[in-house]
N, C-alpha and C. Protein backbone atom coordinates (compact mmCIF):
# COMPACT_ATOMS: atom_id res chain seq x y z
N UNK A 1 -132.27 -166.81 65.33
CA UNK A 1 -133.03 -168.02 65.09
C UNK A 1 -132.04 -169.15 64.84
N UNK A 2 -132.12 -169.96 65.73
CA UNK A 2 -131.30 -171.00 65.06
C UNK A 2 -132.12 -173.18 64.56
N UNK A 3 -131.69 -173.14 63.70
CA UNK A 3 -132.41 -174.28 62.90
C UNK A 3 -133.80 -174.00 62.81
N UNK A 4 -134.50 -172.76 62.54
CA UNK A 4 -135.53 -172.42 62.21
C UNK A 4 -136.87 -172.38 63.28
N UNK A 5 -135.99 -172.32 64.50
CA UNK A 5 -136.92 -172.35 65.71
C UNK A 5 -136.43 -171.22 66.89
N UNK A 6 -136.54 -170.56 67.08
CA UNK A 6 -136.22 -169.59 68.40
C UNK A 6 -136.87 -169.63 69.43
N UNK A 7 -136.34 -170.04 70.51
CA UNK A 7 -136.65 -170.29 72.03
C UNK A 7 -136.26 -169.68 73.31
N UNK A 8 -136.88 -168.52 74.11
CA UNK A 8 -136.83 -168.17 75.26
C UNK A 8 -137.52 -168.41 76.37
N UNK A 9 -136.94 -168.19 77.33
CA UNK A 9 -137.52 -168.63 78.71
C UNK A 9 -137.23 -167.29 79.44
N UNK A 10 -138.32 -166.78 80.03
CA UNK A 10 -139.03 -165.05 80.58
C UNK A 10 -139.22 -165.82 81.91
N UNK A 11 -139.28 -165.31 83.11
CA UNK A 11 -139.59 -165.33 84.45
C UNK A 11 -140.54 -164.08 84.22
N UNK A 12 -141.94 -164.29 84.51
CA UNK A 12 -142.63 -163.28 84.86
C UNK A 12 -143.96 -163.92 85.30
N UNK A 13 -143.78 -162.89 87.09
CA UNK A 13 -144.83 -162.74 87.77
C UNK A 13 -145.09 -164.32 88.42
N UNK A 14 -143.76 -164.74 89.12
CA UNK A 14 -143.90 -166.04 89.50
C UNK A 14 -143.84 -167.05 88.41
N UNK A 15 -144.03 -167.34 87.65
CA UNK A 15 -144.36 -168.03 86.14
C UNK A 15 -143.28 -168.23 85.57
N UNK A 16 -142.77 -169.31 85.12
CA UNK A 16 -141.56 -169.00 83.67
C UNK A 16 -142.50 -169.39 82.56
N UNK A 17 -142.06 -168.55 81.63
CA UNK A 17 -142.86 -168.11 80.07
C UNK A 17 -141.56 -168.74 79.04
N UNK A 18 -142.40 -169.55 78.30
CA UNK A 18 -141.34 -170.04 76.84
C UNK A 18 -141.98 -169.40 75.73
N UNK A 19 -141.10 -168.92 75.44
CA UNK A 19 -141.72 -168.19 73.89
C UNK A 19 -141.18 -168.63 73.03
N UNK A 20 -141.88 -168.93 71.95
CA UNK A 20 -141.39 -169.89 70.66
C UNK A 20 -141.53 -169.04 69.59
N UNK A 21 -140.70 -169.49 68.70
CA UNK A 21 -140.98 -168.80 67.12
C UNK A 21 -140.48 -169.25 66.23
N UNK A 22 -141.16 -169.79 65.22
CA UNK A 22 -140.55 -170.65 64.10
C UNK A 22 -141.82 -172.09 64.17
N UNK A 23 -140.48 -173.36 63.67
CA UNK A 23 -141.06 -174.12 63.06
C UNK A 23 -140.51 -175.53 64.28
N UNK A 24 -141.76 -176.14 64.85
CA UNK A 24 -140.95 -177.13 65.72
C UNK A 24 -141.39 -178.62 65.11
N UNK A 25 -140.57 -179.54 65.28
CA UNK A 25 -140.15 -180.41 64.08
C UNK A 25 -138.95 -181.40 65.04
N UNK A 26 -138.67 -182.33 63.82
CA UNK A 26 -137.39 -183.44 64.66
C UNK A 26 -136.27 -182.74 64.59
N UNK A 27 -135.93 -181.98 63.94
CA UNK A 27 -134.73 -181.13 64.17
C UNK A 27 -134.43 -180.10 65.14
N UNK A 28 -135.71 -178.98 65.48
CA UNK A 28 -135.81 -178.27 66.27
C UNK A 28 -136.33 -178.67 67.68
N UNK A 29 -136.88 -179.68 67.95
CA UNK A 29 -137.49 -180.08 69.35
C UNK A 29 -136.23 -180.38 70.18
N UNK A 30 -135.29 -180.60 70.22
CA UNK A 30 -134.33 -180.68 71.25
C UNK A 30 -133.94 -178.95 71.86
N UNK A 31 -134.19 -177.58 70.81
CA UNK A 31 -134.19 -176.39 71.31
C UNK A 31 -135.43 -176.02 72.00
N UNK A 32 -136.65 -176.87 71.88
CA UNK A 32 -137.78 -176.67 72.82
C UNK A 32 -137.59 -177.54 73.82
N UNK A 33 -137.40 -178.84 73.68
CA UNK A 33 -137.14 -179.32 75.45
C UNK A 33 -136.26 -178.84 76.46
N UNK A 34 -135.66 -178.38 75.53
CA UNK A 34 -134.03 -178.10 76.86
C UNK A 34 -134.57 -176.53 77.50
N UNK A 35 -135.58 -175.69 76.86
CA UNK A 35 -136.20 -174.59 77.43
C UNK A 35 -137.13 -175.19 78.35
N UNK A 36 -137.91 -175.76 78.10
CA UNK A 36 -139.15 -176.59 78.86
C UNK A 36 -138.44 -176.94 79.93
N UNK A 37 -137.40 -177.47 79.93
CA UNK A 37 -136.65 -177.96 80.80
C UNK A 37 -136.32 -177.12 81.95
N UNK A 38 -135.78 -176.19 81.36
CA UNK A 38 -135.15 -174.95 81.64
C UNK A 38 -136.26 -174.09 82.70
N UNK A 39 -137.02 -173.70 81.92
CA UNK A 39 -138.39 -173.53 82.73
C UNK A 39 -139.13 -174.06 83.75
N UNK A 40 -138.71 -175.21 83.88
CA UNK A 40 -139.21 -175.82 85.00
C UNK A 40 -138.77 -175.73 86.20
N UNK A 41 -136.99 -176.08 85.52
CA UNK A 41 -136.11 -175.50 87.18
C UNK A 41 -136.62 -174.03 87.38
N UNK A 42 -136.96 -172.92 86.87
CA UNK A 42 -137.36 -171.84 87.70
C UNK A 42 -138.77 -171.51 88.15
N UNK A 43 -139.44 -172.02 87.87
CA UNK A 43 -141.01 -171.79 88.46
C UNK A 43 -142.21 -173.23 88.21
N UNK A 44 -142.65 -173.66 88.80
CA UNK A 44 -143.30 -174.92 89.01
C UNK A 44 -145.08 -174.44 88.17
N UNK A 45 -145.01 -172.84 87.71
CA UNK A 45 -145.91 -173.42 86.87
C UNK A 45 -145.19 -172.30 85.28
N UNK A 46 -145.59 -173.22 84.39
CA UNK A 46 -144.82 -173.01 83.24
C UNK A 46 -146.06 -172.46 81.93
N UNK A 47 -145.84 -171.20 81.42
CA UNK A 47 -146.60 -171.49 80.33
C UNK A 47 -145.91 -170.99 78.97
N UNK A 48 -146.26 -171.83 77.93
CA UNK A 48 -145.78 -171.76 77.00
C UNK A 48 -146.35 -171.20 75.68
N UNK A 49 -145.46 -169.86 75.37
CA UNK A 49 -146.62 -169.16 73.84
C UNK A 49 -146.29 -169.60 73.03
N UNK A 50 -147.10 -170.04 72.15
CA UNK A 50 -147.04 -170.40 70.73
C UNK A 50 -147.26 -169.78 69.67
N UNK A 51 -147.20 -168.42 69.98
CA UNK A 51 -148.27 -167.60 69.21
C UNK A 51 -147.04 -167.27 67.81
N UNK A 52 -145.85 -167.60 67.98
CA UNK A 52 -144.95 -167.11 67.18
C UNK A 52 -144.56 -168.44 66.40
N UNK A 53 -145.20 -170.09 66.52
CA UNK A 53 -144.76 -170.87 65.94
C UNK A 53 -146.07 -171.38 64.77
N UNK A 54 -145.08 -171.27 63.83
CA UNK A 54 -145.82 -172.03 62.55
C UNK A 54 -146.11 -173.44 62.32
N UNK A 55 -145.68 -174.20 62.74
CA UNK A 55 -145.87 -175.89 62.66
C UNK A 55 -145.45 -176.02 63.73
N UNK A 56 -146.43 -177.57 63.84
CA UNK A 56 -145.87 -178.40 65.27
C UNK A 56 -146.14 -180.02 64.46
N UNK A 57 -145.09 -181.00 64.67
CA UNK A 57 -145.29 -182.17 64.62
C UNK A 57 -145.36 -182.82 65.49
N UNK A 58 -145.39 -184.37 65.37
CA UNK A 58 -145.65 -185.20 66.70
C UNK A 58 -144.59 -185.20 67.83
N UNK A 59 -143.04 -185.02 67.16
CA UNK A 59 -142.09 -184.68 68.51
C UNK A 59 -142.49 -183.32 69.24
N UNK A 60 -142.72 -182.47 68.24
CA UNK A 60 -143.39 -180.87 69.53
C UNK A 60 -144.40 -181.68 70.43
N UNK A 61 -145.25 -182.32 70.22
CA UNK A 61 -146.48 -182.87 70.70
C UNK A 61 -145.87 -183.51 71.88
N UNK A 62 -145.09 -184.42 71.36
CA UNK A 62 -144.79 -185.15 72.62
C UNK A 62 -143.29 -184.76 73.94
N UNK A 63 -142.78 -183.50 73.23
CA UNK A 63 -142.48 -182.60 73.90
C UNK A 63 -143.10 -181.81 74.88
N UNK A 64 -143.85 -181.65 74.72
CA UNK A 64 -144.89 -180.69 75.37
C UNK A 64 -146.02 -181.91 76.58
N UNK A 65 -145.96 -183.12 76.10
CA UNK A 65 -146.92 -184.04 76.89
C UNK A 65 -145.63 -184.58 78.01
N UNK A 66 -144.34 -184.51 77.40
CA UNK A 66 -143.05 -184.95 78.43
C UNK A 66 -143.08 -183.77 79.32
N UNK A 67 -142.94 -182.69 79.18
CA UNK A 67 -143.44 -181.29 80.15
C UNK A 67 -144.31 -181.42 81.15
N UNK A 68 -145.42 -181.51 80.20
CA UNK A 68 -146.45 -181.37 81.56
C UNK A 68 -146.64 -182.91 82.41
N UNK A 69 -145.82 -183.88 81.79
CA UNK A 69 -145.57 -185.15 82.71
C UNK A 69 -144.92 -184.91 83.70
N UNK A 70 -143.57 -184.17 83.44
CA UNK A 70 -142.44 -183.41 85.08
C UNK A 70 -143.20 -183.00 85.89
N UNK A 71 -144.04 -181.97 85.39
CA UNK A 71 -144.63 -180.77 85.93
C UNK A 71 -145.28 -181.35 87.55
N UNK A 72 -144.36 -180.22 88.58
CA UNK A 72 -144.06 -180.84 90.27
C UNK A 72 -145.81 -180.99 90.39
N UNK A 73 -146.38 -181.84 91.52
CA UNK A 73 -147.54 -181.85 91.74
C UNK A 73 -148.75 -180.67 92.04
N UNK A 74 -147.54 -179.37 92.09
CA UNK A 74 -148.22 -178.30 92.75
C UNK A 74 -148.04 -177.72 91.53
N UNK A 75 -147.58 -177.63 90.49
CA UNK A 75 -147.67 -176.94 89.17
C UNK A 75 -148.39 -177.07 88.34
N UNK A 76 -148.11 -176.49 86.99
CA UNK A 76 -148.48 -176.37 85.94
C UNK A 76 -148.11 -176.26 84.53
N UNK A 77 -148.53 -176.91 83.63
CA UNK A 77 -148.35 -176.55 81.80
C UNK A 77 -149.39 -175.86 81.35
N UNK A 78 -149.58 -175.15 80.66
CA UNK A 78 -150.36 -174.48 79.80
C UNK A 78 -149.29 -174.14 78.78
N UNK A 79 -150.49 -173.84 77.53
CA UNK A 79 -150.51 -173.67 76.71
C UNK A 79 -150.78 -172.49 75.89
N UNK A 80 -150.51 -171.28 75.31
CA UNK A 80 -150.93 -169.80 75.12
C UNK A 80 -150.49 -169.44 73.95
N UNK A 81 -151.71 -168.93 73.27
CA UNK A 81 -151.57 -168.02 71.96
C UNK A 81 -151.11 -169.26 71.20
N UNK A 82 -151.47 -169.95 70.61
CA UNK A 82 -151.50 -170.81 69.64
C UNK A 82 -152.18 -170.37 68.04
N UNK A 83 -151.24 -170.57 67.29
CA UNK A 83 -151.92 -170.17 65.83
C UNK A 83 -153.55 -171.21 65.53
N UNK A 84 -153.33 -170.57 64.25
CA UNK A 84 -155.05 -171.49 64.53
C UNK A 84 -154.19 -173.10 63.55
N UNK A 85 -152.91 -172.78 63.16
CA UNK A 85 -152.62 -173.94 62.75
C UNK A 85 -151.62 -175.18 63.98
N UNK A 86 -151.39 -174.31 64.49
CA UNK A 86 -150.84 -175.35 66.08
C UNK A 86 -151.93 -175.54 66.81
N UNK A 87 -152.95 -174.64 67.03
CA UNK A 87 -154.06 -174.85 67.50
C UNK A 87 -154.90 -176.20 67.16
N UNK A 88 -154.91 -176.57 65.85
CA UNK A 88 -155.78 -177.47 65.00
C UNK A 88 -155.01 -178.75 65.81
N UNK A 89 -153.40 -178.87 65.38
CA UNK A 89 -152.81 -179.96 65.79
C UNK A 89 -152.96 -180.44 67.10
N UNK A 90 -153.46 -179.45 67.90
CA UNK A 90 -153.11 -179.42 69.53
C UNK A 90 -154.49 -180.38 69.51
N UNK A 91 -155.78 -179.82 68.90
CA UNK A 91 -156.97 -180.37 68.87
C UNK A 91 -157.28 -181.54 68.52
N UNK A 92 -156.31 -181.86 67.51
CA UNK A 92 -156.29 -183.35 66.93
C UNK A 92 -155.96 -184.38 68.04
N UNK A 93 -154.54 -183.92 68.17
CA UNK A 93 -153.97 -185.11 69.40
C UNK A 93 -154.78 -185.01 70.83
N UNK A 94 -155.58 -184.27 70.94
CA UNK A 94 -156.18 -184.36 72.14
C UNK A 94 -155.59 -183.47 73.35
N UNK A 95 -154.73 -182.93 72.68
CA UNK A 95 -153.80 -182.04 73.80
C UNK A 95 -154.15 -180.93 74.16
N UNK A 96 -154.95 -180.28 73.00
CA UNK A 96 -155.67 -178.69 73.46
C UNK A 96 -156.68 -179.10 75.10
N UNK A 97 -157.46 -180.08 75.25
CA UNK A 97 -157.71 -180.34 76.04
C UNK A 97 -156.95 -180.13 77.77
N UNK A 98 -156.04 -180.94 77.60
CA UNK A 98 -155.04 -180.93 78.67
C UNK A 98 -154.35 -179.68 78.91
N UNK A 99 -153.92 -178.89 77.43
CA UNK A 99 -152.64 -177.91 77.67
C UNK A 99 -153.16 -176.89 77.60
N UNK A 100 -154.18 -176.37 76.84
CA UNK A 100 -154.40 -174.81 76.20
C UNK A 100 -155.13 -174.07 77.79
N UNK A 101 -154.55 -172.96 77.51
CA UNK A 101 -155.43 -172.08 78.34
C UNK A 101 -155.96 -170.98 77.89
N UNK A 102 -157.21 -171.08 77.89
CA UNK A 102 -158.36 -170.21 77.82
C UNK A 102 -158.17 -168.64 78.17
N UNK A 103 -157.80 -167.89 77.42
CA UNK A 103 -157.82 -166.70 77.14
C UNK A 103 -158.34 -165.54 76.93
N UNK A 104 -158.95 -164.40 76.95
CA UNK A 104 -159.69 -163.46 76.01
C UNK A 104 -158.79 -162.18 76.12
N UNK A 105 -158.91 -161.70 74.87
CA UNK A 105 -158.31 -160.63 74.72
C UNK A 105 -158.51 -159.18 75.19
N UNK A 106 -157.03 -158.43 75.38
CA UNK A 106 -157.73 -157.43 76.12
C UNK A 106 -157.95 -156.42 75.34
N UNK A 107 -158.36 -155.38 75.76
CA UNK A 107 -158.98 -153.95 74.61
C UNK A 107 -157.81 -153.28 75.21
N UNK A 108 -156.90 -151.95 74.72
CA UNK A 108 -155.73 -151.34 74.96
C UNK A 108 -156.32 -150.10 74.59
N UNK A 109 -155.92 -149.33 75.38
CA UNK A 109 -156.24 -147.47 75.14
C UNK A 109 -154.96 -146.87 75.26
N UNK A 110 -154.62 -145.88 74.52
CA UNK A 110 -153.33 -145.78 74.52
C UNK A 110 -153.57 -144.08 75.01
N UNK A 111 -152.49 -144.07 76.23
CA UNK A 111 -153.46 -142.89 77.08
C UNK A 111 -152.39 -141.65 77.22
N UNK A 112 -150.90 -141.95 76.82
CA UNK A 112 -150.04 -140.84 76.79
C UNK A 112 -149.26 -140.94 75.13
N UNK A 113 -148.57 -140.03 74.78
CA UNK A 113 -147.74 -140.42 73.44
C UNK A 113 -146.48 -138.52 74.16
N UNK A 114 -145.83 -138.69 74.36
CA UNK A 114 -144.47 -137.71 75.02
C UNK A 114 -143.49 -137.91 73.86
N UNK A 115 -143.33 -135.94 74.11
CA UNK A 115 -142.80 -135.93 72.81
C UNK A 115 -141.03 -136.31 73.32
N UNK A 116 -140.88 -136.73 74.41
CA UNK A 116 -139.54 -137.57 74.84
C UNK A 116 -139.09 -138.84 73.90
N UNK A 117 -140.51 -138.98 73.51
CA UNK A 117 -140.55 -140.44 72.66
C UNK A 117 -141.06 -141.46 72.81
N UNK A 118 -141.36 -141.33 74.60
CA UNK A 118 -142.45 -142.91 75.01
C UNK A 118 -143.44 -142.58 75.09
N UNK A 119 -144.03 -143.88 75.51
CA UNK A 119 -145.73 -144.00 75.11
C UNK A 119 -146.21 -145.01 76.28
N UNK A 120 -147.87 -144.72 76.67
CA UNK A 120 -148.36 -145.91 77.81
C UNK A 120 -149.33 -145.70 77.36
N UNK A 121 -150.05 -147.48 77.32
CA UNK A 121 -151.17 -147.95 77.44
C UNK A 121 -151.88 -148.32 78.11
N UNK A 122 -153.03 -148.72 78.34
CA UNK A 122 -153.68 -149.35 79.65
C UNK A 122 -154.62 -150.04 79.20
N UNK A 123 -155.25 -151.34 80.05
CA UNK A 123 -156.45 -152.15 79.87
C UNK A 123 -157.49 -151.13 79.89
N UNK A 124 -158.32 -151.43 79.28
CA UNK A 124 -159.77 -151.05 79.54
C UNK A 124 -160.35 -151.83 80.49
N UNK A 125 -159.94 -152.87 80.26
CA UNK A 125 -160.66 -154.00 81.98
C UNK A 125 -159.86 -153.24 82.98
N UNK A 126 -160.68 -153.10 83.87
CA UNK A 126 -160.27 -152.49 85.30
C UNK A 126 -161.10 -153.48 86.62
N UNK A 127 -159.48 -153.59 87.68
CA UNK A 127 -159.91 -154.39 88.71
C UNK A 127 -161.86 -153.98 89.58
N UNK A 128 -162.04 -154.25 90.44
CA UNK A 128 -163.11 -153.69 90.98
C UNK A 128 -162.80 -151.82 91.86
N UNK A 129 -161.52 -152.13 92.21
CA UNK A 129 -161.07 -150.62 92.37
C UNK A 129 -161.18 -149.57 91.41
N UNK A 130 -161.32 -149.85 90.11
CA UNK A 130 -161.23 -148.95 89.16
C UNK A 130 -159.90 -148.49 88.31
N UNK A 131 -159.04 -149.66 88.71
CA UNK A 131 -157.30 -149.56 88.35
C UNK A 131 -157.31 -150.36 87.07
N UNK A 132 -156.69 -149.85 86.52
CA UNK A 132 -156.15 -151.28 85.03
C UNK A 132 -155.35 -152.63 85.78
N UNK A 133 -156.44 -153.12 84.80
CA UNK A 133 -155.58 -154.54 84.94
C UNK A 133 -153.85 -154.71 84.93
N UNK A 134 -153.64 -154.02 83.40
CA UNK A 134 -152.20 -153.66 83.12
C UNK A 134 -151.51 -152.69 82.72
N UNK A 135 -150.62 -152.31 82.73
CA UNK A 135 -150.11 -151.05 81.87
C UNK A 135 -148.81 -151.25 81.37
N UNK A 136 -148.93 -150.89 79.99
CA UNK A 136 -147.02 -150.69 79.29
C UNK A 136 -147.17 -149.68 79.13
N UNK A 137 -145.15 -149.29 79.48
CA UNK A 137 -144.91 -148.13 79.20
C UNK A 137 -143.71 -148.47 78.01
N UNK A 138 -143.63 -147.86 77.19
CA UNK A 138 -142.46 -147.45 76.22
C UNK A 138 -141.41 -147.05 76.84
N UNK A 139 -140.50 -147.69 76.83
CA UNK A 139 -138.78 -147.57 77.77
C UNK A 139 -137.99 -147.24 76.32
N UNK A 140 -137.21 -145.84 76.20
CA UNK A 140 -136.22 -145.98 75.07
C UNK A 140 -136.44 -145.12 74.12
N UNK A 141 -135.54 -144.69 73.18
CA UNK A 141 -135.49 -143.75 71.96
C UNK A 141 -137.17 -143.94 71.44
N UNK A 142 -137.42 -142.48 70.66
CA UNK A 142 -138.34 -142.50 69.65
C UNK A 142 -138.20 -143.34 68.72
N UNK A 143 -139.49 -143.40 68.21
CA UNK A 143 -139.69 -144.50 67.25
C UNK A 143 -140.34 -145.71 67.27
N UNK A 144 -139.93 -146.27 68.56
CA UNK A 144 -140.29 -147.46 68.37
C UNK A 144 -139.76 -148.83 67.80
N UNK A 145 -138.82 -148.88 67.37
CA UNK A 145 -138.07 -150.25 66.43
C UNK A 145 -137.34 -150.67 67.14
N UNK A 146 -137.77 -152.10 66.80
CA UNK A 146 -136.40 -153.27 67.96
C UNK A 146 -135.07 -152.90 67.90
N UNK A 147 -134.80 -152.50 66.86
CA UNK A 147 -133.00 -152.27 67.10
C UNK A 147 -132.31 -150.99 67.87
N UNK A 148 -133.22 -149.93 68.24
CA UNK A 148 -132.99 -148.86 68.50
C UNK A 148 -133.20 -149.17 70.61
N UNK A 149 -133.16 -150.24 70.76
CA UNK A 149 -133.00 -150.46 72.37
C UNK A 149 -134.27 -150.15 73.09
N UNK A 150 -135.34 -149.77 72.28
CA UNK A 150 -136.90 -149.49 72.84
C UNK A 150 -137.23 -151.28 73.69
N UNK A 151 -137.50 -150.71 74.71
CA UNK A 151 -138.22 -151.69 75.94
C UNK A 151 -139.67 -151.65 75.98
N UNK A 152 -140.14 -152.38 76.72
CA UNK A 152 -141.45 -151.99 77.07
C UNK A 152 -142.07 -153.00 79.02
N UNK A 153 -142.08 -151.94 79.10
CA UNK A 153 -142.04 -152.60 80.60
C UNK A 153 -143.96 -152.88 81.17
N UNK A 154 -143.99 -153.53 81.28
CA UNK A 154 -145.17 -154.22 81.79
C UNK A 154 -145.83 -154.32 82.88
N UNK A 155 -146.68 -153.56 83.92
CA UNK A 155 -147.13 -153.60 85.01
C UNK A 155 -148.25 -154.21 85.31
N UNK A 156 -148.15 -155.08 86.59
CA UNK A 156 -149.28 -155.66 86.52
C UNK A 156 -149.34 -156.47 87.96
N UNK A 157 -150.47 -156.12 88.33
CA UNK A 157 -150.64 -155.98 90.47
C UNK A 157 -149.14 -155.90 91.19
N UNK A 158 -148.65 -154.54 90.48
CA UNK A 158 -147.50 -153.94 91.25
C UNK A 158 -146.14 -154.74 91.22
N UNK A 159 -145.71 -155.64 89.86
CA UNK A 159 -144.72 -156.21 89.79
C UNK A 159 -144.91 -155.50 88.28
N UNK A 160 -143.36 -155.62 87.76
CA UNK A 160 -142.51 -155.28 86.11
C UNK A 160 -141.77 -156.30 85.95
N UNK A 161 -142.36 -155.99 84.48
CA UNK A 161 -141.00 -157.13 83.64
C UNK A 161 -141.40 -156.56 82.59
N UNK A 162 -139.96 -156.25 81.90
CA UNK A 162 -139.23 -155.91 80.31
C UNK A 162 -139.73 -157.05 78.98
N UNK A 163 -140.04 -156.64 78.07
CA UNK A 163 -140.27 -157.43 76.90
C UNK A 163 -139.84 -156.14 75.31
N UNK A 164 -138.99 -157.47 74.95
CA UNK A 164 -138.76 -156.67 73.66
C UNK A 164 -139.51 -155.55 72.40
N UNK A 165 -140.59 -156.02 72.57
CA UNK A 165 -141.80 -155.94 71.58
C UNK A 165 -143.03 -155.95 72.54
N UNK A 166 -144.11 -154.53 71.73
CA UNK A 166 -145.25 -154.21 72.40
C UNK A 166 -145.89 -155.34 72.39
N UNK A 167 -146.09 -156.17 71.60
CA UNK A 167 -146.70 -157.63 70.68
C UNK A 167 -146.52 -158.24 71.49
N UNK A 168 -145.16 -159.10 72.47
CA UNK A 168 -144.74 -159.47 73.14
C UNK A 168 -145.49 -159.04 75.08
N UNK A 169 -145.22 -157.76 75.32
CA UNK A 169 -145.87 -157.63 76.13
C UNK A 169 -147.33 -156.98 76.42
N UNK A 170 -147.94 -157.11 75.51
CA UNK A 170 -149.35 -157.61 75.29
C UNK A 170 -149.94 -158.85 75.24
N UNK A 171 -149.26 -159.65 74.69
CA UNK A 171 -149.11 -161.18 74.85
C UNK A 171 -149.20 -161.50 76.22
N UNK A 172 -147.76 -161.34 77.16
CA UNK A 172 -147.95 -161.51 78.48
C UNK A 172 -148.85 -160.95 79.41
N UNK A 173 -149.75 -160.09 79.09
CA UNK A 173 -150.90 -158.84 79.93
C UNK A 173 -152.02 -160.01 80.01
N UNK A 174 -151.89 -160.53 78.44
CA UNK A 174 -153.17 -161.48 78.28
C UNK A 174 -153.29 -162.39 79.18
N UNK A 175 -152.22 -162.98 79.06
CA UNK A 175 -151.75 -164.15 79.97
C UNK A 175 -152.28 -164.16 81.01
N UNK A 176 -151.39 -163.19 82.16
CA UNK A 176 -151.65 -162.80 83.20
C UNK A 176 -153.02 -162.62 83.45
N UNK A 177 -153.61 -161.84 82.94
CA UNK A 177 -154.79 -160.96 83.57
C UNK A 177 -156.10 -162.04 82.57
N UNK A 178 -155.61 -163.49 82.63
CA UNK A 178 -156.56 -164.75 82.03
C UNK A 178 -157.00 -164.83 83.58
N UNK A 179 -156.56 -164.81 84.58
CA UNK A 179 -156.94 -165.20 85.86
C UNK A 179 -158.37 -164.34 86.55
N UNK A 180 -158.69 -163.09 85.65
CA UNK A 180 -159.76 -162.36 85.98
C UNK A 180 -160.71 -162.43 85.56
């Protein structure tokens, strides 16, 4: 974490993903634009989770309205997983309007547990074929804990991508599979 804000930028599934965590503010908004930024040079539509940030002031705000101002004519900003207290702010300034995207959550069945140590889940929403929407699998030592190199790989209409944390790529399942 640095100055009380942590910022990544994920390529997944065509998309670049900013994931935030912490507190964004006049001190920390120069580590969210330069991702926003960042994000843009790789995929023309951008969405950004919030689900890991605790405050937003008027520079996050107008960070995020400078974003989706770039944003190429054929793209996109959104907005994802917002606390209900960034949420409120987003609502105030009028921005939930413009930025947020509409979500619902998915239901998870957890359909193997190997005594190797990994584990897979699956949507309960299933396409019209009868396939899950998504599936993680547990990549890595038993247990489960971030420090022990556990992955979790993410499938979803026949493309993967790695995320640190089940939390994390459950987060992105949502995302994704908002389009159904």
């Amino acid at each position: 974490m640095t100055d009380g804000l942590e910022v990544r930028v994920v390529e997944c599934y065509r998309r670049a993903v900013v994931v935030a965590c912490g507190e964004v503010d006049m001190s920390t908004v120069p580590i969210l634009h330069d991702a926003l930024v960042a994000a843009q040079k790789i995929a023309a539509d951008v969405v950004i989770d919030l689900g890991g940030v605790t405050f937003i002031d008027s520079t996050g705000i107008n960070a995020l309205i400078g974003a989706y101002r770039r944003r190429p004519e054929d793209g996109s900003l959104k907005v994802f997983g917002a606390t209900s207290i960034v949420r409120r702010v987003l609502e105030i300034t009028g921005v939930a309007e413009l930025l947020v995207l509409k979500t619902q959550p998915l239901a998870w069945q957890q359909v193997t547990y190997h005594s190797s140590g990994w584990r897979q889940w699956m949507t309960e929403k299933r396409t019209n074929d009868g396939v899950p929407l998504a599936e993680i699998i547990e990549i890595g030592a038993p247990g489960g804990g971030s420090d022990d190199g556990v992955r979790y790989a993410l499938e979803h209409q026949g493309e993967t991508s790695l995320f640190g944390s089940l939390e994390e790529a459950m987060r992105a399942a949502a995302l994704l599979c908002s389009d159904h």
